[in-house]
PDB file of N, CA and C in Angstrom:
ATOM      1  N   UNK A   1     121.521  84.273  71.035  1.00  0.00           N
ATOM      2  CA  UNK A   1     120.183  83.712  70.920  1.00  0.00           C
ATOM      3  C   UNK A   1     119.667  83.252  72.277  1.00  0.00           C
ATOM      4  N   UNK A   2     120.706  82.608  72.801  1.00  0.00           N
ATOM      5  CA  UNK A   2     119.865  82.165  74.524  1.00  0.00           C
ATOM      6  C   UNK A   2     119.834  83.545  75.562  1.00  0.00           C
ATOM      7  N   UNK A   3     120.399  84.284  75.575  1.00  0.00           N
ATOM      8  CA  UNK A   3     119.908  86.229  76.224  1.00  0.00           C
ATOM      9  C   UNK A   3     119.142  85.756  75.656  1.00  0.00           C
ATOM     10  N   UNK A   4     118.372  85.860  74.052  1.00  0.00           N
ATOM     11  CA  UNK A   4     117.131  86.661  73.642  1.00  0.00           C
ATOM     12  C   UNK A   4     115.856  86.024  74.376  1.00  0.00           C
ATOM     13  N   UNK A   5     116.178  84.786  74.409  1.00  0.00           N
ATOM     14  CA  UNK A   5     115.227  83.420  74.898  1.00  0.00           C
ATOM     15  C   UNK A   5     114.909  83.925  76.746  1.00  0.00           C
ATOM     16  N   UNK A   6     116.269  83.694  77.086  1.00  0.00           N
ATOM     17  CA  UNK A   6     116.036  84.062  78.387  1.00  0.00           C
ATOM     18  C   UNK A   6     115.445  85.715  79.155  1.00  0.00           C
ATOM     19  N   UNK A   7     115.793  86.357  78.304  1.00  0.00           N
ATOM     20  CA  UNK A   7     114.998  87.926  78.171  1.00  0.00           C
ATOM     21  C   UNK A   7     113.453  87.720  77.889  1.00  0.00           C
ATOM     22  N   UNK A   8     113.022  86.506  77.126  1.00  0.00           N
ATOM     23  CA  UNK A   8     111.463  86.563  76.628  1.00  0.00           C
ATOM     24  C   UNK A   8     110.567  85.752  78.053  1.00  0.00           C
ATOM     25  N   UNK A   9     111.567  85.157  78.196  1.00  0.00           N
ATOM     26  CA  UNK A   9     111.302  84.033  79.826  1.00  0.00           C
ATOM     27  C   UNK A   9     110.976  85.304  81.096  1.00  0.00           C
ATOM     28  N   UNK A  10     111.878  85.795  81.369  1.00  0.00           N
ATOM     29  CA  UNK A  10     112.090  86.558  82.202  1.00  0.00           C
ATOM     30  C   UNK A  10     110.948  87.887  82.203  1.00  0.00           C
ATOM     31  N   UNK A  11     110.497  88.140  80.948  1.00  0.00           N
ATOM     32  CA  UNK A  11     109.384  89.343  80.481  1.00  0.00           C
ATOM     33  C   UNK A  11     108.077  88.590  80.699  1.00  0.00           C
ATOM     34  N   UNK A  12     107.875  87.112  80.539  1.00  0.00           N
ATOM     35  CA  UNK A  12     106.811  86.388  80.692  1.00  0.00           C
ATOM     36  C   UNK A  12     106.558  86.762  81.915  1.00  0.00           C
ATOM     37  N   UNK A  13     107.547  85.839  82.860  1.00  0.00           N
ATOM     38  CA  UNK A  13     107.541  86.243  84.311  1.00  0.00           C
ATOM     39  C   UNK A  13     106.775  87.235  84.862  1.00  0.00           C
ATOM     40  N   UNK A  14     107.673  88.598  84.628  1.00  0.00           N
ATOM     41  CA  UNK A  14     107.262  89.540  85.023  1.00  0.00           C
ATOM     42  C   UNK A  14     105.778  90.251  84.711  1.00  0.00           C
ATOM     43  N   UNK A  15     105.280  90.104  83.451  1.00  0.00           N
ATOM     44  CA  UNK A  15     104.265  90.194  83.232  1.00  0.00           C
ATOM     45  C   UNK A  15     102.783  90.120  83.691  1.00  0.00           C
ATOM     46  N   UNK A  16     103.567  88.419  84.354  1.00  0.00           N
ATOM     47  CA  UNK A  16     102.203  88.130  85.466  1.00  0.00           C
ATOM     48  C   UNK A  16     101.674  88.794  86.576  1.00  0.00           C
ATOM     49  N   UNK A  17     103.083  89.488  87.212  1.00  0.00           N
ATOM     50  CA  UNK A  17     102.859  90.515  88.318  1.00  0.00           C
ATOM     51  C   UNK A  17     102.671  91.696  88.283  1.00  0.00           C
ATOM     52  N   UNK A  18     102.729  92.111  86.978  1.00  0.00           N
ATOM     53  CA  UNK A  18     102.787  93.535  86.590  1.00  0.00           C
ATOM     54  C   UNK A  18     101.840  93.804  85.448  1.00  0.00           C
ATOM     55  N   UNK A  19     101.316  94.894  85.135  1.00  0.00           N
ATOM     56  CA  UNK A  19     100.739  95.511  83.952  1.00  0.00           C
ATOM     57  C   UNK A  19     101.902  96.007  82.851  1.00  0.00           C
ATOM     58  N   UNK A  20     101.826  95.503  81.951  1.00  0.00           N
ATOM     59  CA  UNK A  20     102.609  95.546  80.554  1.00  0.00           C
ATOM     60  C   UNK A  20     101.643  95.452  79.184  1.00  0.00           C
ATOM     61  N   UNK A  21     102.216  96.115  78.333  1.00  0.00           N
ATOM     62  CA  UNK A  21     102.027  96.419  76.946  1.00  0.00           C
ATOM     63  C   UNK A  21     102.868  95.634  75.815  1.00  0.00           C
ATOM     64  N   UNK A  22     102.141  95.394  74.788  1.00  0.00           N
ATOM     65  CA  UNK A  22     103.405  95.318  73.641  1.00  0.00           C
ATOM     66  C   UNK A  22     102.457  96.153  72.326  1.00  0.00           C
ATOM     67  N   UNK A  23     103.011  96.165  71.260  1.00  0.00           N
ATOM     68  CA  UNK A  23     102.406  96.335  70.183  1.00  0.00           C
ATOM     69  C   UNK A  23     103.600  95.950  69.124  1.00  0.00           C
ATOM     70  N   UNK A  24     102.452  96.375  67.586  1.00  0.00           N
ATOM     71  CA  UNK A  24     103.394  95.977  66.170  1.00  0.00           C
ATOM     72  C   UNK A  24     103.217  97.010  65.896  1.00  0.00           C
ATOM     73  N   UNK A  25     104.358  97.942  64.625  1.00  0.00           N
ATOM     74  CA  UNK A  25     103.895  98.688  63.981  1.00  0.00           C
ATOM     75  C   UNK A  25     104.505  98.115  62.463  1.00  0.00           C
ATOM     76  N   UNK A  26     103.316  98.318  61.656  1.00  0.00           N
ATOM     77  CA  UNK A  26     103.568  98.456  60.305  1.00  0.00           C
ATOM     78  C   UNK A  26     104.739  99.204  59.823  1.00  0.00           C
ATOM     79  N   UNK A  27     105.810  99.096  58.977  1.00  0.00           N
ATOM     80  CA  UNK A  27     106.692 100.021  58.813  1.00  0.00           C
ATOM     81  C   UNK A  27     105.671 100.303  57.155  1.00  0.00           C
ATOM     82  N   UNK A  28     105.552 101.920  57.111  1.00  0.00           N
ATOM     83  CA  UNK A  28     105.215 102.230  56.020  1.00  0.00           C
ATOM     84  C   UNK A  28     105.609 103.070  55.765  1.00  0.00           C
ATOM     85  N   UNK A  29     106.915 103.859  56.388  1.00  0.00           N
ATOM     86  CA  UNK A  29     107.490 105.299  56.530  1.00  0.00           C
ATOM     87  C   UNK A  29     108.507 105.339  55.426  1.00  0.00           C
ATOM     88  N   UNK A  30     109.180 104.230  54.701  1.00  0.00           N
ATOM     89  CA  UNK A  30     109.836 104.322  53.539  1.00  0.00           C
ATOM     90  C   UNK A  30     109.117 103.851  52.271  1.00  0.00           C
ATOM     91  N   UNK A  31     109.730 104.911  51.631  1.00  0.00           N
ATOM     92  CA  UNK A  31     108.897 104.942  49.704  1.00  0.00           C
ATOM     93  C   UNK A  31     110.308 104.330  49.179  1.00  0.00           C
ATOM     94  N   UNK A  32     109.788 103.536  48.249  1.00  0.00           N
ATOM     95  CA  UNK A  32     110.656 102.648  47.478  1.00  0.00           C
ATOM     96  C   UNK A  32     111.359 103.773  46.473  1.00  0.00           C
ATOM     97  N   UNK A  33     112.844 103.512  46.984  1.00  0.00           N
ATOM     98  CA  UNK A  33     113.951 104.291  46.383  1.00  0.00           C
ATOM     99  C   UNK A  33     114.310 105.217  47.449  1.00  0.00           C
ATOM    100  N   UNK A  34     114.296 105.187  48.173  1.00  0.00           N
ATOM    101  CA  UNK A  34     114.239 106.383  49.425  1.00  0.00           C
ATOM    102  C   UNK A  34     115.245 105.614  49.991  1.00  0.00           C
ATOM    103  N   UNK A  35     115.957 104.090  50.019  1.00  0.00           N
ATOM    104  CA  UNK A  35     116.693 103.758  50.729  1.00  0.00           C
ATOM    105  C   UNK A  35     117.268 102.929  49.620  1.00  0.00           C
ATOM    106  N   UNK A  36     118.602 102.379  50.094  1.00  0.00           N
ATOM    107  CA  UNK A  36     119.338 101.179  48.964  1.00  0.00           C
ATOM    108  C   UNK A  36     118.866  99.855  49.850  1.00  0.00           C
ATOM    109  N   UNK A  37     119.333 100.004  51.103  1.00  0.00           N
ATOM    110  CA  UNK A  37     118.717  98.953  51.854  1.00  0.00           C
ATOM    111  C   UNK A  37     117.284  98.644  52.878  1.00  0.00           C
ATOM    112  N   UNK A  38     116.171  98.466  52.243  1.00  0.00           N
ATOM    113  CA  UNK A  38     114.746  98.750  53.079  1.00  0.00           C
ATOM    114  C   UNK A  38     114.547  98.284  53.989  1.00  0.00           C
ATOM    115  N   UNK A  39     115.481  96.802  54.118  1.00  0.00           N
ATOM    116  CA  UNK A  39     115.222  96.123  55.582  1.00  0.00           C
ATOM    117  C   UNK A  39     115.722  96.674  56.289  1.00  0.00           C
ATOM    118  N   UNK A  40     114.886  97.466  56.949  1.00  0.00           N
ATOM    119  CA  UNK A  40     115.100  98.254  58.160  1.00  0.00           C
ATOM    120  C   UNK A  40     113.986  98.836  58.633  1.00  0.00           C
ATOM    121  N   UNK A  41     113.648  98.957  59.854  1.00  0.00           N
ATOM    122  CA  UNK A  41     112.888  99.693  60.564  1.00  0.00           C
ATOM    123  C   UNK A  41     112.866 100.581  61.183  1.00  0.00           C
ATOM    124  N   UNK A  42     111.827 101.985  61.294  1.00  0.00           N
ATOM    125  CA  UNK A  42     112.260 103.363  61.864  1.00  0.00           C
ATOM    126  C   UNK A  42     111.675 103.513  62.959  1.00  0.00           C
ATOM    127  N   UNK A  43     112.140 103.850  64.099  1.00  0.00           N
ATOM    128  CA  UNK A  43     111.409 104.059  65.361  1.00  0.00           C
ATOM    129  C   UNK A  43     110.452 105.319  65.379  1.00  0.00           C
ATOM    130  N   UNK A  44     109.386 105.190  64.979  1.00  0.00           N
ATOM    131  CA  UNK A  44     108.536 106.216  64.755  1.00  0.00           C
ATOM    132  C   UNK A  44     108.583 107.047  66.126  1.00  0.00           C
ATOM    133  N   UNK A  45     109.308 106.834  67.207  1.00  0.00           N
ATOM    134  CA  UNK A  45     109.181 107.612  68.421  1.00  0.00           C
ATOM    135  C   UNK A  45     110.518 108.381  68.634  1.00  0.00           C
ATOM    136  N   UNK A  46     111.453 108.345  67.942  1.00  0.00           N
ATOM    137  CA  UNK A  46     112.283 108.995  67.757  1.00  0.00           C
ATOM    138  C   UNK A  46     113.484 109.280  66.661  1.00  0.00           C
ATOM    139  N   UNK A  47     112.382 108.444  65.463  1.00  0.00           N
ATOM    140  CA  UNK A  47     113.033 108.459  64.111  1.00  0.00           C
ATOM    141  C   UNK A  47     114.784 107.454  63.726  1.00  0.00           C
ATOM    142  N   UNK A  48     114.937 106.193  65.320  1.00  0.00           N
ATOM    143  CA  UNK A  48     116.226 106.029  65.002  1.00  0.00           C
ATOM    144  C   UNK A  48     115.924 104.769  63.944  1.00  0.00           C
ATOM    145  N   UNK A  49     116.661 104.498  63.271  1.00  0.00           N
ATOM    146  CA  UNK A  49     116.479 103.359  61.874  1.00  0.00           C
ATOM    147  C   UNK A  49     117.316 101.580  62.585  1.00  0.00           C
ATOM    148  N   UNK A  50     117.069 101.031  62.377  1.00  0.00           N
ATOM    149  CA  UNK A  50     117.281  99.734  63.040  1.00  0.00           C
ATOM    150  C   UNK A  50     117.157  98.709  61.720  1.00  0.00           C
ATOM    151  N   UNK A  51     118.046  97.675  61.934  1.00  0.00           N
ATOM    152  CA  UNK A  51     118.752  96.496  60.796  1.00  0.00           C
ATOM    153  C   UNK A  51     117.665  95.271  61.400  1.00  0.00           C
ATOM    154  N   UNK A  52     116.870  94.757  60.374  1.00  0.00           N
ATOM    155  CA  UNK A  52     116.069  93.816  60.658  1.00  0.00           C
ATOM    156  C   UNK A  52     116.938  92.578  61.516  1.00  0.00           C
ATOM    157  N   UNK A  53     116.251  92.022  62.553  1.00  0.00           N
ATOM    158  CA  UNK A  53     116.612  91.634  63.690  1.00  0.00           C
ATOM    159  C   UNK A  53     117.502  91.905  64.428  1.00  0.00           C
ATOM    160  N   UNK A  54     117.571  93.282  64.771  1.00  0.00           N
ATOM    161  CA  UNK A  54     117.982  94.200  65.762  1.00  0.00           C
ATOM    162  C   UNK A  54     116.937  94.317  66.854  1.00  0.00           C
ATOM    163  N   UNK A  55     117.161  94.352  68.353  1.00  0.00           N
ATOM    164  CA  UNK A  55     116.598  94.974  69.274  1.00  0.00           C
ATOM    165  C   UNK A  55     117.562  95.920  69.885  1.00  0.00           C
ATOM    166  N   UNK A  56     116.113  96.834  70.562  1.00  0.00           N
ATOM    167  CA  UNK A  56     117.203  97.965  71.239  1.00  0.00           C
ATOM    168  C   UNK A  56     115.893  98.904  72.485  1.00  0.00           C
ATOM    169  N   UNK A  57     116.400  99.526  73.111  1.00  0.00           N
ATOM    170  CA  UNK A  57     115.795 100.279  73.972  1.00  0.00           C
ATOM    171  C   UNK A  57     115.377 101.205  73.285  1.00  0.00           C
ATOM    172  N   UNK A  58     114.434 101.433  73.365  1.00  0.00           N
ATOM    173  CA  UNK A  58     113.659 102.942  72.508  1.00  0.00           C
ATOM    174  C   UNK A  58     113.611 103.934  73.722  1.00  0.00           C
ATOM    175  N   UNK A  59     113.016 105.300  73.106  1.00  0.00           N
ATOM    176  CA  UNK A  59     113.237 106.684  74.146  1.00  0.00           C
ATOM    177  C   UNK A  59     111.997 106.454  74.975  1.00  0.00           C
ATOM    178  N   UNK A  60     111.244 105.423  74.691  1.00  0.00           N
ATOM    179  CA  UNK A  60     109.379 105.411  75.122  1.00  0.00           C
ATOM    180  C   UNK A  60     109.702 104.614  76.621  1.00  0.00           C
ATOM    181  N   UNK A  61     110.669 103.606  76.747  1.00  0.00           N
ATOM    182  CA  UNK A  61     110.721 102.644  78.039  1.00  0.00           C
ATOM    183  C   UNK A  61     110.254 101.614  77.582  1.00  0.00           C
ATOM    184  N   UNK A  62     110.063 101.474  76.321  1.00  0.00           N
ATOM    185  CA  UNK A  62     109.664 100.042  75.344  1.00  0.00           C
ATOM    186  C   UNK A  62     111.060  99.368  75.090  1.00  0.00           C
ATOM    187  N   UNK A  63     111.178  97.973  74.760  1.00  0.00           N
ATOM    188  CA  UNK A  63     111.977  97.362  74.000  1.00  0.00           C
ATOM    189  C   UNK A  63     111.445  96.642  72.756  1.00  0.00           C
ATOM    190  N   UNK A  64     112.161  96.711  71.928  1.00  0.00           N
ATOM    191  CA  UNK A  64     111.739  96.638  70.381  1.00  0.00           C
ATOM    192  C   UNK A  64     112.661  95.913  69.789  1.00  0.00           C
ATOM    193  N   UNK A  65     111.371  94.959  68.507  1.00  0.00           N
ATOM    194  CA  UNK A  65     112.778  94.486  67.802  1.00  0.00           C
ATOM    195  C   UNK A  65     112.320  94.467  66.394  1.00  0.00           C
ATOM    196  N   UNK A  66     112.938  94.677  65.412  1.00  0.00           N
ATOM    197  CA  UNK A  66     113.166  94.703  64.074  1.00  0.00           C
ATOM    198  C   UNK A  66     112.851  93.402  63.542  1.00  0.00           C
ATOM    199  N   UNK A  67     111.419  93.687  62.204  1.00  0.00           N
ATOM    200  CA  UNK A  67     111.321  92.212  61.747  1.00  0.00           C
ATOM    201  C   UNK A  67     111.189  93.281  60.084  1.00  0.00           C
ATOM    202  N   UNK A  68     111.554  91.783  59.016  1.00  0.00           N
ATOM    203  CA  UNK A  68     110.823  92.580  57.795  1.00  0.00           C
ATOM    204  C   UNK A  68     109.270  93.142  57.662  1.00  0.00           C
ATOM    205  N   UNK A  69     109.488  94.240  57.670  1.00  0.00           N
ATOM    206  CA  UNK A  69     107.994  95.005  57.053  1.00  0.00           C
ATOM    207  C   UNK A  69     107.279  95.560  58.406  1.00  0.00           C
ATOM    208  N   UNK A  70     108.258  95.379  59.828  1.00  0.00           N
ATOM    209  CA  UNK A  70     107.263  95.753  60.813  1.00  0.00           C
ATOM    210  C   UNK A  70     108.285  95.497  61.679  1.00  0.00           C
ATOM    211  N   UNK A  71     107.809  96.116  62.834  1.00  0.00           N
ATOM    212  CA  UNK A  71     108.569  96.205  64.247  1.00  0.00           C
ATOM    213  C   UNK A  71     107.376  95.895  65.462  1.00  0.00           C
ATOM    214  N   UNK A  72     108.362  95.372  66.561  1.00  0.00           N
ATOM    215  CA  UNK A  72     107.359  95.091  67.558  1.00  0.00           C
ATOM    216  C   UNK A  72     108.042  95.743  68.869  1.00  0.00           C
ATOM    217  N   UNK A  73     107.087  96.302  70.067  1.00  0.00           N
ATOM    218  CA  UNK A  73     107.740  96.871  71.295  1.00  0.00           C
ATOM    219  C   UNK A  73     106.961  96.267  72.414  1.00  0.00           C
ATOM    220  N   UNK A  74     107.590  96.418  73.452  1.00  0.00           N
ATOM    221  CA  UNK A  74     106.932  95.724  74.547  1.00  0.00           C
ATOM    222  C   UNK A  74     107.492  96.799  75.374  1.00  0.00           C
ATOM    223  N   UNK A  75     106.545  96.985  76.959  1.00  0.00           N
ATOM    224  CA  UNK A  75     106.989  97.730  77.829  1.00  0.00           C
ATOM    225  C   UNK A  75     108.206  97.248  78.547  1.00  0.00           C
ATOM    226  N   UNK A  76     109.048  98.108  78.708  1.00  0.00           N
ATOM    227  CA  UNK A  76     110.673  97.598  79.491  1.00  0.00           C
ATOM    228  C   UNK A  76     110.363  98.081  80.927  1.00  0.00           C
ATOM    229  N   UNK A  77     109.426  98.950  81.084  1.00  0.00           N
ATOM    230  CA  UNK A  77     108.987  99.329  82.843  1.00  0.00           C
ATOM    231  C   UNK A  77     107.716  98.761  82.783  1.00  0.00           C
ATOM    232  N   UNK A  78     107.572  97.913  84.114  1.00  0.00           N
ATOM    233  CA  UNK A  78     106.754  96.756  84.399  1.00  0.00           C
ATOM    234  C   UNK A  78     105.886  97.778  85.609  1.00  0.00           C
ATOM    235  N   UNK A  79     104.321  97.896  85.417  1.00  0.00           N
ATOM    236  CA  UNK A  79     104.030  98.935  86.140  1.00  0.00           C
ATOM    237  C   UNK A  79     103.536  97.788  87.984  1.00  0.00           C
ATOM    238  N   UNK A  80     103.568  98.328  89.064  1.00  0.00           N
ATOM    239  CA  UNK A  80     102.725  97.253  89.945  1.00  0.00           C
ATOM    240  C   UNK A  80     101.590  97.425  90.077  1.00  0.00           C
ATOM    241  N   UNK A  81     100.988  96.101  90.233  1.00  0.00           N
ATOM    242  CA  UNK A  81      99.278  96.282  90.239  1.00  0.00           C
ATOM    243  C   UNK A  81      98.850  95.863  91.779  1.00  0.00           C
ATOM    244  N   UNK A  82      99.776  96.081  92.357  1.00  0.00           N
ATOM    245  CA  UNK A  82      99.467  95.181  93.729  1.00  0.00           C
ATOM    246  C   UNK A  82     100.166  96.204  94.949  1.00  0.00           C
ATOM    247  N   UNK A  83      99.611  97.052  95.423  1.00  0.00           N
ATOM    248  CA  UNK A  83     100.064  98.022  96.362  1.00  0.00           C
ATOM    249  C   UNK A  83      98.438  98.847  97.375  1.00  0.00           C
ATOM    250  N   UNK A  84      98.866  99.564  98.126  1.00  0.00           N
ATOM    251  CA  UNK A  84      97.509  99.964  98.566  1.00  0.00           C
ATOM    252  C   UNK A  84      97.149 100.924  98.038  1.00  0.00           C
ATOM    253  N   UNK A  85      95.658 101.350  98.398  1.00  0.00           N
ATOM    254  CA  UNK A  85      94.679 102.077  97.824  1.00  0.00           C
ATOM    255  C   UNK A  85      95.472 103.511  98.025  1.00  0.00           C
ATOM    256  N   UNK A  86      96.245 104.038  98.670  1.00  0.00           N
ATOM    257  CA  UNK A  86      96.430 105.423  99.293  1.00  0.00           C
ATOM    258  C   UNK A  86      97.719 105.688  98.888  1.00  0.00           C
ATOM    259  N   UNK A  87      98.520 104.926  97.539  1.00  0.00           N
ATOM    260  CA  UNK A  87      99.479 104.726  97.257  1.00  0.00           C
ATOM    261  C   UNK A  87      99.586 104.727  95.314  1.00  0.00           C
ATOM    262  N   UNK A  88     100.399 105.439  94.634  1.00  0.00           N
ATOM    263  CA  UNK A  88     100.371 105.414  93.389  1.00  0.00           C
ATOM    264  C   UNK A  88     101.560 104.994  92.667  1.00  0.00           C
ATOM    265  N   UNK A  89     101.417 104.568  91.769  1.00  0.00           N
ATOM    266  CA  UNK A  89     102.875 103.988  90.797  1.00  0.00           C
ATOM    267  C   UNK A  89     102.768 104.897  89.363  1.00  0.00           C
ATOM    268  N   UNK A  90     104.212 105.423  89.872  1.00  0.00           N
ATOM    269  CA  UNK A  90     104.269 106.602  88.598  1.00  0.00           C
ATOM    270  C   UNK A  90     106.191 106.112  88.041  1.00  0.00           C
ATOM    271  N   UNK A  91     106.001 106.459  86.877  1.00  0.00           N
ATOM    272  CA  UNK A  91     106.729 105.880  86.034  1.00  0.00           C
ATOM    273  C   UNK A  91     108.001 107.093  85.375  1.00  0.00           C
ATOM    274  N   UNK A  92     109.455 106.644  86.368  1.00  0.00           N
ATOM    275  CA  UNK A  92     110.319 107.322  85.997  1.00  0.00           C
ATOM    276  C   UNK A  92     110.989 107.310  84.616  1.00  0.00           C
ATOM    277  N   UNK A  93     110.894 108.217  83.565  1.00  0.00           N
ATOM    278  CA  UNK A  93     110.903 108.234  82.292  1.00  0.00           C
ATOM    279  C   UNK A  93     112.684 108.048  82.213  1.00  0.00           C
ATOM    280  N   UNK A  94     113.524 108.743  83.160  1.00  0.00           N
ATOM    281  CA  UNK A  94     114.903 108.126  83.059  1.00  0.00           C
ATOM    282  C   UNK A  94     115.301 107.237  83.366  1.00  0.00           C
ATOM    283  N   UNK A  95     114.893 106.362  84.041  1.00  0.00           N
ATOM    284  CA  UNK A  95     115.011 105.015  84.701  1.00  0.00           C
ATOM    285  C   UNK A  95     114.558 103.971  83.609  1.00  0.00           C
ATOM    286  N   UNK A  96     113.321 104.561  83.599  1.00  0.00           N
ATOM    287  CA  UNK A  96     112.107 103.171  82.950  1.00  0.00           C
ATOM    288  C   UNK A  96     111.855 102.431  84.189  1.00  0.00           C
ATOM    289  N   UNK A  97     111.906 102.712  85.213  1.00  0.00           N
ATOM    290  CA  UNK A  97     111.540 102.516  86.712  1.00  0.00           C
ATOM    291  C   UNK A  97     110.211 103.038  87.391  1.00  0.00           C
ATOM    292  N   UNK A  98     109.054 102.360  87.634  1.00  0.00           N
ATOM    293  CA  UNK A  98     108.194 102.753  88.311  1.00  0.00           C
ATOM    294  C   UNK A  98     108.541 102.484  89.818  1.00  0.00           C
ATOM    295  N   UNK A  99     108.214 104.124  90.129  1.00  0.00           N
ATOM    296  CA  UNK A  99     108.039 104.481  92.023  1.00  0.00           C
ATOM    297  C   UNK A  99     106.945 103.876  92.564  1.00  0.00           C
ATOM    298  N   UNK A 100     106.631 103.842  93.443  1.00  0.00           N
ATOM    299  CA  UNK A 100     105.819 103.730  93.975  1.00  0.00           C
ATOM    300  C   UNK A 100     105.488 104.349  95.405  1.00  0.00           C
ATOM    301  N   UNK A 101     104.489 105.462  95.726  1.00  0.00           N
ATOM    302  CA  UNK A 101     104.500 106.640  96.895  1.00  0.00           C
ATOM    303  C   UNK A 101     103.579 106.782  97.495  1.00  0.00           C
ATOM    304  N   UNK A 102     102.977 107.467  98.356  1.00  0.00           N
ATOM    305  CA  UNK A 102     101.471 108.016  99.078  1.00  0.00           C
ATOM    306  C   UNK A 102     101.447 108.947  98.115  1.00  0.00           C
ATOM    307  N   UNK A 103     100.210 108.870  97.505  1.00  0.00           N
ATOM    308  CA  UNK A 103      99.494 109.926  96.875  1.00  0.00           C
ATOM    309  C   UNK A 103      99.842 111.415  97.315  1.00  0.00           C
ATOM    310  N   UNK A 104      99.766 111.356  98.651  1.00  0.00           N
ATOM    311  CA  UNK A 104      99.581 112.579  99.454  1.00  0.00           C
ATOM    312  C   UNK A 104     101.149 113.013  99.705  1.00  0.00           C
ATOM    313  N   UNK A 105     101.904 112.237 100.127  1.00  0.00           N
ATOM    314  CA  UNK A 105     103.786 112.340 100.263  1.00  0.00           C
ATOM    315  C   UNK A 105     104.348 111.518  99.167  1.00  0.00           C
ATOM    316  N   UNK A 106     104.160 112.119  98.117  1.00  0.00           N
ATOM    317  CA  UNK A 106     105.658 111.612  97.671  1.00  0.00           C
ATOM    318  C   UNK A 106     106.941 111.110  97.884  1.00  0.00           C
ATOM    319  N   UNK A 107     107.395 111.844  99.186  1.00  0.00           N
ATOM    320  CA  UNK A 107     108.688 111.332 100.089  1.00  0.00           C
ATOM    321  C   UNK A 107     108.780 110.069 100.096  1.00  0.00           C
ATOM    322  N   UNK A 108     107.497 109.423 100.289  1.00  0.00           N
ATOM    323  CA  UNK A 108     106.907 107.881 101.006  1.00  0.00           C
ATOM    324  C   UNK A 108     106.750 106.946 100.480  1.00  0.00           C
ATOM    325  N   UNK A 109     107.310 106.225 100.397  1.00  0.00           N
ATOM    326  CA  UNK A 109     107.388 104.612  99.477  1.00  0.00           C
ATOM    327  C   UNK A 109     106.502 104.145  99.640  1.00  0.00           C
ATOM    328  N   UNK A 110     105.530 103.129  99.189  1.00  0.00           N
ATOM    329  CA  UNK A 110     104.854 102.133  99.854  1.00  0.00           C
ATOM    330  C   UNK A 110     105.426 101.054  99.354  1.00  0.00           C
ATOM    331  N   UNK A 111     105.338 100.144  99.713  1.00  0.00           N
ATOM    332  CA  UNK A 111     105.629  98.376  99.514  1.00  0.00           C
ATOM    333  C   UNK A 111     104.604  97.927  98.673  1.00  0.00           C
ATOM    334  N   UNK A 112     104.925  97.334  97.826  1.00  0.00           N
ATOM    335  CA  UNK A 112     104.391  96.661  96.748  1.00  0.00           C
ATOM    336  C   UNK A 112     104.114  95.224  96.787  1.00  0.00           C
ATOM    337  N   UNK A 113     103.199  94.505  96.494  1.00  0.00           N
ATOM    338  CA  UNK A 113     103.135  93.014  96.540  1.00  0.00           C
ATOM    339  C   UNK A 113     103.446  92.457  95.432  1.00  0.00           C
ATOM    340  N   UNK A 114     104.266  91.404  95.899  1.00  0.00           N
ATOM    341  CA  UNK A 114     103.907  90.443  94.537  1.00  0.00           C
ATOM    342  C   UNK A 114     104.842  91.290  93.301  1.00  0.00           C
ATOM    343  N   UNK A 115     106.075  91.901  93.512  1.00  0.00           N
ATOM    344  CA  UNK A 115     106.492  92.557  92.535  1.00  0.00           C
ATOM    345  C   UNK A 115     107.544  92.192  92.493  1.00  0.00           C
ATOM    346  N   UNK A 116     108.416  92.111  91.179  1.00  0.00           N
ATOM    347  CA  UNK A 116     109.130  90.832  90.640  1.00  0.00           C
ATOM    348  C   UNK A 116     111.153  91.871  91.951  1.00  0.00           C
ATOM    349  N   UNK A 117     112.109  90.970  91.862  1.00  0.00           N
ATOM    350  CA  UNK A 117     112.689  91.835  92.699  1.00  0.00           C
ATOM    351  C   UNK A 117     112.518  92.277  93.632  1.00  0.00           C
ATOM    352  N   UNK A 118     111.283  91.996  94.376  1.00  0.00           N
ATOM    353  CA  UNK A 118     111.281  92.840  96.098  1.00  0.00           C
ATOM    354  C   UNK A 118     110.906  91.687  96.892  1.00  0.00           C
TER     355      UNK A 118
END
């Protein structure tokens, strides 16, 4: 329980410096009798089934957690909003790591402000 606390602390944090998402989804994907046990939730993004108050990494770069009748995700890659104009933040789907490069060279890092870790 104190990870979960300190994981929600730590996402606050980061939040401020970064562009992030969350959402809910309705679970409406099971018909009554279709399961013995319903509390559960299906990751509509890659169909995996999850035990009400379960979290877990989804395939999206979201983290998610299991409530009755609904699930909630939040972004796990924190994008930066604070870099220069001639510079883009693109979002490594194996990582869940956003780069950050010259538009024009990729090769080329730019430095980021204000971004949580640097």
């Amino acid at each position: 329980m104190m990870k979960l606390l300190l994981g929600i602390a730590v996402l606050f944090l980061a939040a401020q410096l970064s562009e992030s998402a969350c959402f809910v989804q309705t679970q409406s994907t099971i018909a009554p009798g279709e399961c013995e046990d319903c509390n559960v939730c299906i990751d509509e993004t890659d169909g995996s089934v999850h035990e009400v108050g379960e979290s877990w990494n989804a395939t999206n770069c979201m983290v998610c957690s299991c409530r009755i009748g609904s699930y909630g995700c939040c972004d796990r890659a924190f994008k930066p909003i604070s870099f220069r104009e001639d510079c883009v933040a693109v979002l490594d789907h194996e990582t869940c790591v956003y780069r950050v490069h010259l538009k024009d060279d990729p090769s080329i890092e730019c430095p980021t402000y204000g971004s949580v870790g640097k």
